[in-house]
Protein backbone atom coordinates (compact mmCIF):
# COMPACT_ATOMS: atom_id res chain seq x y z
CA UNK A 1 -47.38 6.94 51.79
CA UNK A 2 -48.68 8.96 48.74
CA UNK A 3 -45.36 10.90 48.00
CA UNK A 4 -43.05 7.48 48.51
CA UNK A 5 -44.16 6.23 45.67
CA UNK A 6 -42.84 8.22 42.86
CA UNK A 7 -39.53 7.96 44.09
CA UNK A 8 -38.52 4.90 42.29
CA UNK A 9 -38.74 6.10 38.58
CA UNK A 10 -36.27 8.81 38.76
CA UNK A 11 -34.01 6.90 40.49
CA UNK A 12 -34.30 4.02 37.81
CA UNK A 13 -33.98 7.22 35.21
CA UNK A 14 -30.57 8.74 36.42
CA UNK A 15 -29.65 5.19 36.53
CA UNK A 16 -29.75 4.44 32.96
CA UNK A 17 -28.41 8.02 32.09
CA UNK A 18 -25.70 7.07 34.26
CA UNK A 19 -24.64 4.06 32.26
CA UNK A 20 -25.02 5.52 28.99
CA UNK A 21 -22.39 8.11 29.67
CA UNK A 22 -20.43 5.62 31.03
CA UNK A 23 -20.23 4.00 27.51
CA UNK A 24 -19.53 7.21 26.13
CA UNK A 25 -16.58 7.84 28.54
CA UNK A 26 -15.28 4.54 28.02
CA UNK A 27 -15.56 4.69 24.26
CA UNK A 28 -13.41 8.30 23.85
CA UNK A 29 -11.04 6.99 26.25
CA UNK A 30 -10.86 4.03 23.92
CA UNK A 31 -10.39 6.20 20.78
CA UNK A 32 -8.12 8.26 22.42
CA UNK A 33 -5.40 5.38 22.84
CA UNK A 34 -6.27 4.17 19.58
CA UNK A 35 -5.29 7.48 17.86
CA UNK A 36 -2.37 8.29 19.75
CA UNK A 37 -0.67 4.92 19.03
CA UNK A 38 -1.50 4.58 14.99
CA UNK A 39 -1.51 7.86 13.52
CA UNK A 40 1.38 7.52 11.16
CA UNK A 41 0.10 4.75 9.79
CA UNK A 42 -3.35 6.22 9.15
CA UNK A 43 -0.96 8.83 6.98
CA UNK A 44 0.20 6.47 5.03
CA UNK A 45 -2.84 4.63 4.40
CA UNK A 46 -4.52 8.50 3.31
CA UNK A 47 -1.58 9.23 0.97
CA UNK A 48 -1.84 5.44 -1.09
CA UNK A 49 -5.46 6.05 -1.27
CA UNK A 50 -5.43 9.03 -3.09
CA UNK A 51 -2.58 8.50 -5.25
CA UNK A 52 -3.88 7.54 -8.77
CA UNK A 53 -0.36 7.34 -10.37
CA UNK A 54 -1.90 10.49 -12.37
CA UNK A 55 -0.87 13.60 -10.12
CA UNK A 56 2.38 15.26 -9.99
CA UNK A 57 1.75 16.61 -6.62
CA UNK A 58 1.28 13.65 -4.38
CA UNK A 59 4.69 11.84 -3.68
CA UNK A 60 4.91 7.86 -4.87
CA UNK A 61 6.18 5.51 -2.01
CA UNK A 62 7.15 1.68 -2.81
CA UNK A 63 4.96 0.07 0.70
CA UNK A 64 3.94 0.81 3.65
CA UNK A 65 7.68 0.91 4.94
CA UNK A 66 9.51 3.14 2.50
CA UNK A 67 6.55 5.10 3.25
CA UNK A 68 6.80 5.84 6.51
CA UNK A 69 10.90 6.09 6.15
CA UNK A 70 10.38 8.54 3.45
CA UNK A 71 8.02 11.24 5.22
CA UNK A 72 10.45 10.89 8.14
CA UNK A 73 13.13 11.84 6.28
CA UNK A 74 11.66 14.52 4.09
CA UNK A 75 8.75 15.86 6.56
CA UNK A 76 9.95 14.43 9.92
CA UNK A 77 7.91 14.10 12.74
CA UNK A 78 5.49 16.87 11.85
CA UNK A 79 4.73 15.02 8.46
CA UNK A 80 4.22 10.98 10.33
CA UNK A 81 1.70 13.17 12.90
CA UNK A 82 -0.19 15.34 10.09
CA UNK A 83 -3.55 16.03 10.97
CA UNK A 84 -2.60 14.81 14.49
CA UNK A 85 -5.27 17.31 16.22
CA UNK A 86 -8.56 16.49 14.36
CA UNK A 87 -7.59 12.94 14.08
CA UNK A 88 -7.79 13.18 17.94
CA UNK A 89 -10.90 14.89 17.82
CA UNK A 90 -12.77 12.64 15.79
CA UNK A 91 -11.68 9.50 16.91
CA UNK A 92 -12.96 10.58 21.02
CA UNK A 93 -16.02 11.99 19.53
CA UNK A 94 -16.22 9.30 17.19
CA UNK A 95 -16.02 6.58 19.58
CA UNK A 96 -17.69 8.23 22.27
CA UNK A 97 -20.37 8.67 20.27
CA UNK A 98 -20.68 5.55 18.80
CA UNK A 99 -20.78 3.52 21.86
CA UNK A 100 -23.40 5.75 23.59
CA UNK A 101 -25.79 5.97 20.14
CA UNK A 102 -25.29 1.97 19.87
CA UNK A 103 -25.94 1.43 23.71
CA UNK A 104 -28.96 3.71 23.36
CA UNK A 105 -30.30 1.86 20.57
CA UNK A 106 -29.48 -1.86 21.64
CA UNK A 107 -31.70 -0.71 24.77
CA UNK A 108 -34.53 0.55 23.15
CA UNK A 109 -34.57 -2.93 20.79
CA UNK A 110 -33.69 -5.07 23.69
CA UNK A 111 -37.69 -6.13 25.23
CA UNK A 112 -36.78 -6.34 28.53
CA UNK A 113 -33.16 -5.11 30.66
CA UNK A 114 -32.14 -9.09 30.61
CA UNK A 115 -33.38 -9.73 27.26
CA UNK A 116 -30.44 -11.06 24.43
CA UNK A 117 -30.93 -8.84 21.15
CA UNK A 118 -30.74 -11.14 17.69
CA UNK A 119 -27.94 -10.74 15.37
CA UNK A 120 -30.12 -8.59 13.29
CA UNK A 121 -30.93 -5.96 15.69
CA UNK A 122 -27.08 -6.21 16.62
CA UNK A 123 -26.78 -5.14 13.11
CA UNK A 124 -29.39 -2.26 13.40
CA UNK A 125 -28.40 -0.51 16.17
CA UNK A 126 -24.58 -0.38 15.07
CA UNK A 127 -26.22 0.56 11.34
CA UNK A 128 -28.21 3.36 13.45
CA UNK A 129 -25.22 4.61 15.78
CA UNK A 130 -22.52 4.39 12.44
CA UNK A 131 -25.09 6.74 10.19
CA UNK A 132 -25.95 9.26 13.35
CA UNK A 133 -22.09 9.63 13.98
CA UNK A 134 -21.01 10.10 10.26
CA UNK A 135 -23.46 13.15 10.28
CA UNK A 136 -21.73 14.76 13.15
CA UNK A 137 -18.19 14.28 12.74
CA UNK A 138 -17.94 14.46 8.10
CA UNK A 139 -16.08 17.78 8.41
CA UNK A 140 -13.22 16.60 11.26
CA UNK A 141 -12.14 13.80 8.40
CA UNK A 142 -12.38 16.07 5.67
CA UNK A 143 -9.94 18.20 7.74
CA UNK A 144 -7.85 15.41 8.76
CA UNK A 145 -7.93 14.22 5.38
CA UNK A 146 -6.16 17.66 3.76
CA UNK A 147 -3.96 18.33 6.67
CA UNK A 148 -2.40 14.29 5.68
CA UNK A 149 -2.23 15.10 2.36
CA UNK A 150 -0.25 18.48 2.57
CA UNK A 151 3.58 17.88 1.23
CA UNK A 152 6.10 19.77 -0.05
CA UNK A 153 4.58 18.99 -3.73
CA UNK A 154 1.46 21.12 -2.73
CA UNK A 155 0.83 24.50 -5.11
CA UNK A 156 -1.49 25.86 -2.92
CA UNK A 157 -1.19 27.81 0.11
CA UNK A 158 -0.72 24.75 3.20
CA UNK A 159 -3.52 25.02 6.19
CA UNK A 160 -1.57 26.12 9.26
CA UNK A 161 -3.83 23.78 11.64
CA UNK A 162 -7.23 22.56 12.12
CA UNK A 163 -8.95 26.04 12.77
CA UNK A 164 -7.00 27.67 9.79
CA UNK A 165 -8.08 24.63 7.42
CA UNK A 166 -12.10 25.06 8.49
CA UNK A 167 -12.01 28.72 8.22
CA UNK A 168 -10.50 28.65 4.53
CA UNK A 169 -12.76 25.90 3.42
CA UNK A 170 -15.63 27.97 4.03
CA UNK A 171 -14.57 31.16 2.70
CA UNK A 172 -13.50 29.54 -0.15
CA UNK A 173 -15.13 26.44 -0.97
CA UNK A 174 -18.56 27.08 1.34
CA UNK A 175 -20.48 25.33 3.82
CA UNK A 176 -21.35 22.41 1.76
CA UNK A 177 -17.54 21.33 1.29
CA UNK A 178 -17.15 20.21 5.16
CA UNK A 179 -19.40 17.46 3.90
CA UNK A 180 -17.94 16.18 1.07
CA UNK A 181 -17.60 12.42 0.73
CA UNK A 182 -20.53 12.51 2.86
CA UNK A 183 -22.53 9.53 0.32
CA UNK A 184 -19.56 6.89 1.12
CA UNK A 185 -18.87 7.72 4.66
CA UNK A 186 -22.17 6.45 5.65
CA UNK A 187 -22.40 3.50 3.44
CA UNK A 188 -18.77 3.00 5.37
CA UNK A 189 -19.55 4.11 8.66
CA UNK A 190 -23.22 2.12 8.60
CA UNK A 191 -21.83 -0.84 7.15
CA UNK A 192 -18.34 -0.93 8.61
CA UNK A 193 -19.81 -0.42 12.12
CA UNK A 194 -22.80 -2.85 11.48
CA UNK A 195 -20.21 -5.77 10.69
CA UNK A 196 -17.88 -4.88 13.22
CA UNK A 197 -19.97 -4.57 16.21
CA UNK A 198 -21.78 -7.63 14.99
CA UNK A 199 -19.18 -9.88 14.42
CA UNK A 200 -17.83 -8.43 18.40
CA UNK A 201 -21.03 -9.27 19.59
CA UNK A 202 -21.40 -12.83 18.18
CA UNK A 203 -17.85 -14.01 18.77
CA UNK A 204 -17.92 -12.29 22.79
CA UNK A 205 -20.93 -14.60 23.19
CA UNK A 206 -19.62 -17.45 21.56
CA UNK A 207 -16.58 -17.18 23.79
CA UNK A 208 -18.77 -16.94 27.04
CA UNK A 209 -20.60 -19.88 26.27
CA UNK A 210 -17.79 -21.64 25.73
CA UNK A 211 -15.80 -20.04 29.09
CA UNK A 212 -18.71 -20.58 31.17
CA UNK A 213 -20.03 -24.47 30.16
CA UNK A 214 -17.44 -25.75 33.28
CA UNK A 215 -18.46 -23.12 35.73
CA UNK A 216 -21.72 -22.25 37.53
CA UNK A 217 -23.10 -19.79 34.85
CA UNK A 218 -24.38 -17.29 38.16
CA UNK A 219 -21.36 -17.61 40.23
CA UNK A 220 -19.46 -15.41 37.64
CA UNK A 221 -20.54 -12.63 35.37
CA UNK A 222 -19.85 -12.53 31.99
CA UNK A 223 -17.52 -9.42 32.39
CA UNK A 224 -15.33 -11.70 35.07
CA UNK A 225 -15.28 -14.45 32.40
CA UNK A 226 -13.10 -12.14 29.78
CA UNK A 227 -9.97 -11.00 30.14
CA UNK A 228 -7.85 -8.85 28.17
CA UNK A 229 -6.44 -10.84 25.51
CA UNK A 230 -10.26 -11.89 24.55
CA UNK A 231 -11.10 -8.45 24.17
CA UNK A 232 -7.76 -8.03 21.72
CA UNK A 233 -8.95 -11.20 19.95
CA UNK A 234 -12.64 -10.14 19.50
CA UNK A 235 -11.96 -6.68 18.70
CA UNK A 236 -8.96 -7.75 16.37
CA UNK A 237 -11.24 -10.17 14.04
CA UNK A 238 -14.42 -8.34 13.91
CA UNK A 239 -11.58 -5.84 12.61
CA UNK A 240 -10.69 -7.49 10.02
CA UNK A 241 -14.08 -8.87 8.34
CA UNK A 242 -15.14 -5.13 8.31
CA UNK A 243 -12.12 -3.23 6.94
CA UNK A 244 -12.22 -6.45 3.78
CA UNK A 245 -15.80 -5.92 3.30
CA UNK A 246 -16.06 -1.83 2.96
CA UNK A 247 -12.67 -0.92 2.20
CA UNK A 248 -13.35 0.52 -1.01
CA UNK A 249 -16.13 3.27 0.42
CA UNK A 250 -12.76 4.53 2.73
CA UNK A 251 -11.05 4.71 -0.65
CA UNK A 252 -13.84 6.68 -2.53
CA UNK A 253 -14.19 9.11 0.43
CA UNK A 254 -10.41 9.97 0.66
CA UNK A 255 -10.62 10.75 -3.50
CA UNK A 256 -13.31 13.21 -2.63
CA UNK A 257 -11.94 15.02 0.27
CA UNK A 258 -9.13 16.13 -1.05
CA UNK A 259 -8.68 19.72 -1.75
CA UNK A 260 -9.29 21.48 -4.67
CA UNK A 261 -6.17 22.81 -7.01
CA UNK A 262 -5.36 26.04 -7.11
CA UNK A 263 -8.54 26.72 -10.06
CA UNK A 264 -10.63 25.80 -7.38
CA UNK A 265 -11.89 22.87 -9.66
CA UNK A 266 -11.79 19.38 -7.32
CA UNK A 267 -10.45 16.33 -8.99
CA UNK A 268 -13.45 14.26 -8.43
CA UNK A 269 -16.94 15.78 -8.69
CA UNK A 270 -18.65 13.33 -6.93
CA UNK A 271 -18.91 9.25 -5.66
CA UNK A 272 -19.79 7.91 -8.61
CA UNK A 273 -17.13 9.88 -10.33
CA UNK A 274 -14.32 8.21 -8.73
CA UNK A 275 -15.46 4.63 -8.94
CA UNK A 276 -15.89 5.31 -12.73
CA UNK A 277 -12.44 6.80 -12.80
CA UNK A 278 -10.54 4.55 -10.19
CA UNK A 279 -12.20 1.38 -12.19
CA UNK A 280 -11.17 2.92 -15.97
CA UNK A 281 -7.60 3.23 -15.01
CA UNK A 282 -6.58 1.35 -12.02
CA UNK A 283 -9.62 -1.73 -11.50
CA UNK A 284 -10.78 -3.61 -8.89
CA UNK A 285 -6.53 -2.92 -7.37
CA UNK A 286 -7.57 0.78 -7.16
CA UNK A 287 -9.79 0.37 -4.84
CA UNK A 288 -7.66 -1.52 -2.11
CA UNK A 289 -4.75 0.86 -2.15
CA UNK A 290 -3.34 1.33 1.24
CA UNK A 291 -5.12 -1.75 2.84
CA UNK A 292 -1.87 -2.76 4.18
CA UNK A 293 -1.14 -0.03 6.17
CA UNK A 294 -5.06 0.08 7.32
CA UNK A 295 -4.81 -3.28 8.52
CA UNK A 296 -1.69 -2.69 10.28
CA UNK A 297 -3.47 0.34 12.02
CA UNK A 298 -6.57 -1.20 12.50
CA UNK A 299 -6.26 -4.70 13.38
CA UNK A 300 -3.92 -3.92 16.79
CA UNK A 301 -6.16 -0.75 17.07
CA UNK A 302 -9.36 -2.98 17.21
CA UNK A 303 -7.62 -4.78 19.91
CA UNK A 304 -6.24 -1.59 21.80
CA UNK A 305 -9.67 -0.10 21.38
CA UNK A 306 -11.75 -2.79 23.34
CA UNK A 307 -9.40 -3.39 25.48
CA UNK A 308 -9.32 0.07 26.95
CA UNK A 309 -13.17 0.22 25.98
CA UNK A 310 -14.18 -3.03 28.33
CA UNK A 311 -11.58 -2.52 31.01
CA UNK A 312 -12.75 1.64 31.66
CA UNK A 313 -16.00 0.41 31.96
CA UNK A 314 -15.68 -2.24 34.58
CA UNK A 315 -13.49 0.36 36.71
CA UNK A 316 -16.58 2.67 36.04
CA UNK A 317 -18.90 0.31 37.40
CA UNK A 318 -17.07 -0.86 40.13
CA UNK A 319 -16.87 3.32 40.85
CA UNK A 320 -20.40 3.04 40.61
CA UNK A 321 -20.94 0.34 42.96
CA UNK A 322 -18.63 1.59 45.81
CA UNK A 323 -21.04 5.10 45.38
């Protein structure tokens, strides 16, 4: 009698492990698809971000489509799938990160398992998950960064690939360089996130609500209720409130990320640097360059992203229930 009693509370433990990594899986499958089917536009988007109209060895496109016509011409394929490999990287870890920090935290808010969290601890757990994942991934989007910004303009000595790139930052520029542009990418990752996952969060349960006031609210559960092109609308406008809102902190980290020339002296010495700078000569325009091509990359990515994101994870519970 004595020894069947413990049993329960590791069970109950693997349980919730369980379902944590299955938001983790389902999130880098998620970023995975997301990557694959955007990159060239996330090239783009780098390239108009750091162009200041002031340096001879970044190339000037008209939009978003002369852009991506002229690096196929002059750098073909290789040049539309720059920094292909880290891009990949971060975006799996990224995401699969992101959805297991902000599951982990929505539990730990949430009082009880059936408990609905408030808007504002919506917001803090996507704040928390957005600041932890900045910290670990910084150097994969400085890498990503150069590797996009390489063209035939470049003076200096092009990284062959992601290792090469990592190994010569450190020799020559030192540990501390992997995180540059760390300052904005967590004001963009905490904030970004924070609105994004919010504004999913709200709208999914407005939608519900709405879905389930002609049906018996426990004859169907609220992942039978959604289908796919829910998930593309919800993840397609929370999309788009949080690229308008922190779009500027994606345009400050891009400035500081990019490599040094060939003195070793970087353009911009820090954040507050380049908004001085990017507000003296170019104003409040400077710091929206390349939002077109963003929100063409992120807007159907958003949607792509949850999509994959929602549907992995009901064929990994429905693995889980057959088990």
């Amino acid at each position: 009698m004595s020894q069947s009693q413990p049993q329960p509370q590791p069970q109950s433990k693997s349980k919730s492990e369980q379902w944590q990594w299955e938001n983790a899986t389902a999130g880098a499958a998620a970023g995975f698809a997301t990557v694959a089917a955007m990159h060239p536009l996330d090239v783009v988007r780098t390239r108009f971000q750091v162009n200041d109209g002031r340096v001879s060895t970044l190339p000037s496109y008209k939009n978003t489509a002369h852009a991506i016509f002229t690096i196929a011409r002059l750098e073909g394929l290789r040049g539309l799938y720059a920094g292909f490999t880290p891009a990949v990287i971060g975006s799996t870890v990224s995401w699969g990160l992101y959805f297991f920090f902000y599951d982990r935290a929505k539990q730990r808010h949430s009082k009880n398992k059936e408990g609905k969290l408030s808007p504002g601890l919506h917001l803090a757990s996507a704040a928390e998950a957005g600041a932890l994942v900045c910290l670990c991934t910084n150097p994969i989007w400085l890498v990503k960064t150069r590797l996009q910004l390489q063209t035939p303009l470049h003076q200096t000595q092009p990284y062959s690939g992601l290792y090469d790139a990592l190994r010569t930052i450190m020799r020559e520029e030192g540990w501390s360089a992997l995180y540059r542009g760390i300052i904005p990418g967590l004001f963009l990752q905490v904030s970004h996130g924070a609105i994004q996952f919010t504004a999913y969060e709200e709208l999914r349960k407005g939608i519900i609500d709405f879905k389930s006031k002609d049906r018996n609210k426990d004859s169907e559960s609220d992942d039978k209720l959604l289908n796919s092109v829910d998930y593309a609308v919800l993840g397609a406008s929370s999309k788009i409130a949080a690229v308008l809102l922190t779009y500027p902190f994606q345009v400050v980290r891009a400035r500081l990320q990019q490599r040094p020339s060939s003195d070793g002296i970087p353009r911009y010495m820090d954040s507050w640097h380049v908004v001085k700078e990017t507000a003296r000569f170019e104003g409040v325009r400077g710091f929206y360059k390349g939002i077109t091509p963003n929100l063409l990359k992120n807007v159907p990515a958003a949607s792509i992203t949850f999509i994959a994101y929602e549907n992995v994870l009901k064929l990994l519970k429905m693995a889980r229930r057959k088990d």
